[in-house]
Protein backbone atom coordinates (compact mmCIF):
# COMPACT_ATOMS: atom_id res chain seq x y z
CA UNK A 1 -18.50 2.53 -1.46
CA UNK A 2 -15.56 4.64 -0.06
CA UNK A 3 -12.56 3.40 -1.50
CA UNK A 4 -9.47 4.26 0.56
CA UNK A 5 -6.18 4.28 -1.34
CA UNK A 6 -3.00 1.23 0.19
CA UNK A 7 0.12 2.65 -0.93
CA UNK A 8 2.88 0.91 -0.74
CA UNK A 9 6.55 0.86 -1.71
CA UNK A 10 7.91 -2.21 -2.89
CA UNK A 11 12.04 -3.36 -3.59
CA UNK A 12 12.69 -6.48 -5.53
CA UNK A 13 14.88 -9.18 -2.73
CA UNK A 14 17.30 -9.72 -6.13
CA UNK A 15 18.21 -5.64 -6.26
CA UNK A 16 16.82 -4.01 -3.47
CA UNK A 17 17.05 -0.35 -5.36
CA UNK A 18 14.63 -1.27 -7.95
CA UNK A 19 11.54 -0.16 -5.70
CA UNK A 20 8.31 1.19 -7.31
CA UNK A 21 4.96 2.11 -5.60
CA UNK A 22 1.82 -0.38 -5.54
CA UNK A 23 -1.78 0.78 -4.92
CA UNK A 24 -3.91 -1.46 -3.43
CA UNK A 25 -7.62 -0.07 -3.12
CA UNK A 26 -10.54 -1.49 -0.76
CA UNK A 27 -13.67 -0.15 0.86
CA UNK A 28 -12.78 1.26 4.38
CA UNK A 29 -16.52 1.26 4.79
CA UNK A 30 -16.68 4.62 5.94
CA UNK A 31 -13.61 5.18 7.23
CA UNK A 32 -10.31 7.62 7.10
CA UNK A 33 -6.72 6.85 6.17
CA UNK A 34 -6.21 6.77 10.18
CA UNK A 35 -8.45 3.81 9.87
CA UNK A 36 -7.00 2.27 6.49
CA UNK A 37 -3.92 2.02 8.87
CA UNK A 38 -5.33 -0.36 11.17
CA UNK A 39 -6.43 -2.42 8.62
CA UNK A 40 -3.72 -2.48 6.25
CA UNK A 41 -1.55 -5.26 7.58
CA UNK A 42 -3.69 -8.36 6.35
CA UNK A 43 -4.05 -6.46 2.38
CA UNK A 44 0.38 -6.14 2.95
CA UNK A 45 0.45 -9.41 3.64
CA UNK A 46 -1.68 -11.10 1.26
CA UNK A 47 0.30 -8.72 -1.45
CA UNK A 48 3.90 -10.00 -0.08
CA UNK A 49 2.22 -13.20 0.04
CA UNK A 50 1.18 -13.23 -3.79
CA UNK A 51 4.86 -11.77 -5.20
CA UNK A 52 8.03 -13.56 -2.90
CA UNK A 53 10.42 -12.09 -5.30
CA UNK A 54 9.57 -8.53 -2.91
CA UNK A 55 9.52 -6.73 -0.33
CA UNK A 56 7.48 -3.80 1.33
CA UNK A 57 9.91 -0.98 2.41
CA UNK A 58 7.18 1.42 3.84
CA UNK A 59 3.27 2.52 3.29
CA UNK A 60 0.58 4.77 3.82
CA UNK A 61 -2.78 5.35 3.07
CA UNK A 62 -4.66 8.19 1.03
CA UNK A 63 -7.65 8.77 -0.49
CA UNK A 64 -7.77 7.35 -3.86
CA UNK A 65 -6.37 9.89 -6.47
CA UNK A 66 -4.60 12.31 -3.87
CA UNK A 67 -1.17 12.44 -5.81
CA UNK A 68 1.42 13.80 -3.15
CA UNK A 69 4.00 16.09 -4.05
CA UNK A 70 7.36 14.94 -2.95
CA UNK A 71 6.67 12.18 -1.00
C-alpha cells in the first residue's frame, strides 16, 4: 500500500483563528503528492462534510511522516 499523506488546515466557522492541521491518509495506489492533488477534493469534502462546525483554509499533500519545517 502507498499511503500518501492529506494535509489540511482547518478554522472553526464560530472563531475562525482557532485553525489546527488534519491528516487524512489513503492509498494513492502508486502515486506522488502531484497525484494526491488530483484526488484530494472528494476526501476534503467528505471531511467538511462530516464536521459543519469548519472550514478548510488550505492543503497539501506529503508523504506520510515528512514533518515540514516552517510551513
Amino acid at each position: 500500500m502507498n499511503l500518501l499523506d492529506l494535509i489540511v488546515l482547518v478554522c472553526s466557522l464560530a472563531n475562525p483563528t482557532a485553525c489546527e492541521e488534519q491528516h487524512i491518509l489513503f492509498d494513492a495506489q502508486g502515486g506522488t503528492p502531484w497525484t494526491c492533488a488530483l484526488h484530494a477534493p472528494p476526501y476534503i469534502a467528505q471531511w467538511v462534510g462530516e464536521h459543519p462546525g469548519m472550514q478548510v483554509v488550505r492543503w497539501r499533500c506529503d508523504w506520510p511522516n515528512n514533518e515540514r519545517q516552517g510551513t
